[in-house]
C-alpha atoms as a PDB file:
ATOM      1  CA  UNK A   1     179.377 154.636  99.982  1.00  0.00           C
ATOM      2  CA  UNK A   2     177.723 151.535  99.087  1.00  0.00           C
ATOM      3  CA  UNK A   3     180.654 149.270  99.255  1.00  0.00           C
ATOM      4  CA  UNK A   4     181.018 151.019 102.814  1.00  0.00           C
ATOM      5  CA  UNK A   5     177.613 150.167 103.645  1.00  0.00           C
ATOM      6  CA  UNK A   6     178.146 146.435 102.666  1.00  0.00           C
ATOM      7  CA  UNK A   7     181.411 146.087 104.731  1.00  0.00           C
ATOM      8  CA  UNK A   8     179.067 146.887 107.884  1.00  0.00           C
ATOM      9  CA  UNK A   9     176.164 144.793 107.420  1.00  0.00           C
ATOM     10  CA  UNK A  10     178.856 142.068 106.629  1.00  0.00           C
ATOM     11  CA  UNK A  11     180.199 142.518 110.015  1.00  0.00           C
ATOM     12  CA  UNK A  12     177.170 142.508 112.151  1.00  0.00           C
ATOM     13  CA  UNK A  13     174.377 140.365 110.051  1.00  0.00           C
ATOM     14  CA  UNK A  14     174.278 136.590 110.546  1.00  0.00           C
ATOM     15  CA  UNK A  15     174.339 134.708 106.804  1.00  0.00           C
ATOM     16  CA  UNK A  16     170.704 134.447 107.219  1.00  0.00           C
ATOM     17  CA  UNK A  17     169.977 138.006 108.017  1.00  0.00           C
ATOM     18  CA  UNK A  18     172.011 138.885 104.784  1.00  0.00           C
ATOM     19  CA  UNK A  19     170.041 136.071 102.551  1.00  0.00           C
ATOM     20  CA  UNK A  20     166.546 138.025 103.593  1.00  0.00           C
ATOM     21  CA  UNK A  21     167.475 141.207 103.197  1.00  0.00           C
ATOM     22  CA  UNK A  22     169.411 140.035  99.069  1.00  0.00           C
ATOM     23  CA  UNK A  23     165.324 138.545  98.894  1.00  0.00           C
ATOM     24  CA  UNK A  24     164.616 142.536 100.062  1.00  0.00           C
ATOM     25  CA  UNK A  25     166.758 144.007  97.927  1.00  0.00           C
ATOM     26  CA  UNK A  26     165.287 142.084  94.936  1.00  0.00           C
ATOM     27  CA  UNK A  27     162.042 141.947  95.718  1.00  0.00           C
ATOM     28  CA  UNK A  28     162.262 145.972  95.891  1.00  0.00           C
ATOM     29  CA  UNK A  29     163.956 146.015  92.578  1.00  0.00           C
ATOM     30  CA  UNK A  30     160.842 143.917  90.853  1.00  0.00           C
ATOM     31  CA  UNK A  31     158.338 146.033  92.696  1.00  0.00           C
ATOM     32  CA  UNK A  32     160.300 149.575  91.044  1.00  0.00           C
ATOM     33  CA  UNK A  33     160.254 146.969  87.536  1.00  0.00           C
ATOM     34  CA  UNK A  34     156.444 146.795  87.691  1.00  0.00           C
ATOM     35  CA  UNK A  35     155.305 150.336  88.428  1.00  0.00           C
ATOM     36  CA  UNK A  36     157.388 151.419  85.470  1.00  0.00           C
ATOM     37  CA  UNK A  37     155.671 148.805  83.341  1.00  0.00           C
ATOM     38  CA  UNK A  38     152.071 150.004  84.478  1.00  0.00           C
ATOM     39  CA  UNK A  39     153.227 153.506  83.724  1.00  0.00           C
ATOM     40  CA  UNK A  40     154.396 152.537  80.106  1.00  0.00           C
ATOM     41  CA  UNK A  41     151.404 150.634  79.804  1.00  0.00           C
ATOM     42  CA  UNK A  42     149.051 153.581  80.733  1.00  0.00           C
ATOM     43  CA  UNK A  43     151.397 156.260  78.824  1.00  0.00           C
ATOM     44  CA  UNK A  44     151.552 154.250  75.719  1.00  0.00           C
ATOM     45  CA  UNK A  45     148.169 152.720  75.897  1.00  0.00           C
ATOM     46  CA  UNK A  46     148.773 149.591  75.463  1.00  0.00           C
ATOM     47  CA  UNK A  47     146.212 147.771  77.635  1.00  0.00           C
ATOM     48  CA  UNK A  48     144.859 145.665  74.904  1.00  0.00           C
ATOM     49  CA  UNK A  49     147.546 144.120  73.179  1.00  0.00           C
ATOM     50  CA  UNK A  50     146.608 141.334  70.803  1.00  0.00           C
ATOM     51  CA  UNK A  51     149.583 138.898  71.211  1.00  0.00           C
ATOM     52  CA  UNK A  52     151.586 138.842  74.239  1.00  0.00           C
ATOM     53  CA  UNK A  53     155.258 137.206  74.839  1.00  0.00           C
ATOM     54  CA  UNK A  54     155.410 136.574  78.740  1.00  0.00           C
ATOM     55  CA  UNK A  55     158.418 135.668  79.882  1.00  0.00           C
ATOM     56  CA  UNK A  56     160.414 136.923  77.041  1.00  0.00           C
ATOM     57  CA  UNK A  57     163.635 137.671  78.528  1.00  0.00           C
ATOM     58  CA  UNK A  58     166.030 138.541  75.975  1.00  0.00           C
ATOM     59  CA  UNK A  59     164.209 137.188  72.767  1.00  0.00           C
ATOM     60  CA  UNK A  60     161.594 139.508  71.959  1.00  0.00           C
ATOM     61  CA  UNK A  61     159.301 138.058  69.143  1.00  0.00           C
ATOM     62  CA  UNK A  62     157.817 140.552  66.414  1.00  0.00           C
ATOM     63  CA  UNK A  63     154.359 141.740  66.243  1.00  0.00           C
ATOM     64  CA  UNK A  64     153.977 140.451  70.209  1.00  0.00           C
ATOM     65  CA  UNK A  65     154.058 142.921  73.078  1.00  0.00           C
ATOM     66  CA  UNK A  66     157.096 141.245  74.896  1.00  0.00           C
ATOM     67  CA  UNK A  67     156.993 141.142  78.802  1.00  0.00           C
ATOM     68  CA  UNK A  68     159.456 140.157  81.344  1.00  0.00           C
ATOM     69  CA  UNK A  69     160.641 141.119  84.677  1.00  0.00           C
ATOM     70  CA  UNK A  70     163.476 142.431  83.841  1.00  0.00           C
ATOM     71  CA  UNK A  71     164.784 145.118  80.314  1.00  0.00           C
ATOM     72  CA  UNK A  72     165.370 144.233  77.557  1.00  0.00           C
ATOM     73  CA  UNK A  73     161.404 143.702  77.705  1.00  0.00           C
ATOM     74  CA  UNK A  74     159.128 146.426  76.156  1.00  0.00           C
ATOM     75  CA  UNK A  75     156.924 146.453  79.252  1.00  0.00           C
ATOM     76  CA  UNK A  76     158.653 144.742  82.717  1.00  0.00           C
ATOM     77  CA  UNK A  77     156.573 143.323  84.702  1.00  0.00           C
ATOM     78  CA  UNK A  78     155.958 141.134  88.076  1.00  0.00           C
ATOM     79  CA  UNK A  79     153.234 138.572  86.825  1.00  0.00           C
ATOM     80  CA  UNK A  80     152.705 137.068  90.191  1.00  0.00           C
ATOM     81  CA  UNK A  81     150.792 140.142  90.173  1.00  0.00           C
ATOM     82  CA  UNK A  82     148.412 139.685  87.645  1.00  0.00           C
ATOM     83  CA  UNK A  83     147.862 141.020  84.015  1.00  0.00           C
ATOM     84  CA  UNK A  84     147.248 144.776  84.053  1.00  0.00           C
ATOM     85  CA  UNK A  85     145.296 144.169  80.847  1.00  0.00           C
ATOM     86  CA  UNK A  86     141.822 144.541  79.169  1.00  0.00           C
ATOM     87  CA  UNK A  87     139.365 141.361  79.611  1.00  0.00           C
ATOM     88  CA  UNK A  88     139.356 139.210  76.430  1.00  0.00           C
ATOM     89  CA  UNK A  89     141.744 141.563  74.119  1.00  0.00           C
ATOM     90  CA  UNK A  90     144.651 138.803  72.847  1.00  0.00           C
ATOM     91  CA  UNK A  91     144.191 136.370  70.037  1.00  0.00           C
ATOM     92  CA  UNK A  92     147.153 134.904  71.452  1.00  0.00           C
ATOM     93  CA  UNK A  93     149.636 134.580  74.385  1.00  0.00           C
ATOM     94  CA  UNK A  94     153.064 132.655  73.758  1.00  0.00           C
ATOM     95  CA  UNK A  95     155.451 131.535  76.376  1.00  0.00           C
ATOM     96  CA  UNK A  96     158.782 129.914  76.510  1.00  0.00           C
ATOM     97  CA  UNK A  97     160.897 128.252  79.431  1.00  0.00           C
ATOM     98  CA  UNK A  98     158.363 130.916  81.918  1.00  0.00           C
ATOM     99  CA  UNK A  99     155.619 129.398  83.816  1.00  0.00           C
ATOM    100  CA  UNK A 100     158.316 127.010  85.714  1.00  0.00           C
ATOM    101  CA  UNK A 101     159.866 130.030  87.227  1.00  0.00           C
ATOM    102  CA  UNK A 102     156.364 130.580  89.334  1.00  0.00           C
ATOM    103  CA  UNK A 103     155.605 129.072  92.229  1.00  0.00           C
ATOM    104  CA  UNK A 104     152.638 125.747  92.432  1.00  0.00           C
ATOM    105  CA  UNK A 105     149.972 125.924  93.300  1.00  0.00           C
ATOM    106  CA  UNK A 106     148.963 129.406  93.802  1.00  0.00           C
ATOM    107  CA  UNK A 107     150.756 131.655  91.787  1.00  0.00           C
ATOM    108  CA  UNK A 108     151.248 129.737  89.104  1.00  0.00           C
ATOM    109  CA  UNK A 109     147.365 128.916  89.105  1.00  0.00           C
ATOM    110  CA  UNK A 110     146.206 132.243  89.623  1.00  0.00           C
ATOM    111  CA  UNK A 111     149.171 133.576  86.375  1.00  0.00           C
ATOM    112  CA  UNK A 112     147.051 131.415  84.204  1.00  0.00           C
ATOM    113  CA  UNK A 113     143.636 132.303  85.368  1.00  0.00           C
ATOM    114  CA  UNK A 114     144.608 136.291  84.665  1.00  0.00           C
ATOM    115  CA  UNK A 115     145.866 134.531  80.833  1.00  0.00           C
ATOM    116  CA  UNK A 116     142.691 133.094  80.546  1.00  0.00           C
ATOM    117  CA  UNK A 117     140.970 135.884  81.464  1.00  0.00           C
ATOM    118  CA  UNK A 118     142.975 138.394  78.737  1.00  0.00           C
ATOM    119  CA  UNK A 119     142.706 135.742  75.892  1.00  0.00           C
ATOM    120  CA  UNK A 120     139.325 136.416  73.618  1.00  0.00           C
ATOM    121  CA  UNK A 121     136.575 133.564  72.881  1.00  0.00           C
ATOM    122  CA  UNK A 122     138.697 131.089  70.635  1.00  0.00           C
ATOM    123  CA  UNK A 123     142.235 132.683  71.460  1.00  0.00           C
ATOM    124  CA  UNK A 124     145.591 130.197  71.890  1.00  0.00           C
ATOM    125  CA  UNK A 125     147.787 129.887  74.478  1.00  0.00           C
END
């Protein structure tokens, strides 16, 4: 059915078209990511972690809640949108080969506004 589907649109949408709706598609897919994050974050309550790996992909780092887009992370999430977490609960917030993936100056500025906000009087970054 799908490779059906695909063998139309490939017929009648200009290379443009097709480029927007792959953004769609994916930007759908992050979306469906980050609502099943929030729910494992409400189910499990874990909305004040104390370390937090953003941006983890693949290489999840002990004793850290690990976050990414994308499983294998423990929680996916989209953090354009934000940290769904409680004000001033981490001691510490690690990330590796992340923050260049966002884009400057908004998103970017307002991802490490939310990781100030979550980081307690005195926490690292």
């Amino acid at each position: 059915m799908l490779h059906r589907i695909r063998r139309v649109l490939g017929k009648y949408l200009s290379r443009g078209e097709k480029g927007a709706l792959k953004l769609f598609l994916l930007e759908r897919k992050m979306a469906r990511c980050h609502s099943a994050g929030l729910k494992k974050i409400r189910r499990e309550n874990l909305q004040h972690p104390q370390k937090l790996n953003l941006g983890c992909g693949p290489h999840r780092k002990e004793g850290f809640l690990n976050v990414d887009l994308f499983p294998p992370a423990e929680v996916t999430l989209d953090l354009r949108r934000g940290l769904p977490f409680d004000s001033g609960c981490c001691d510490l917030i690690f990330s590796e080969h992340c923050f260049e993936h966002f884009d400057y100056p908004e998103t970017i500025l307002h991802l490490l506004r939310e990781c100030h906000r979550v980081l307690r009087a005195g926490g690292g970054c």
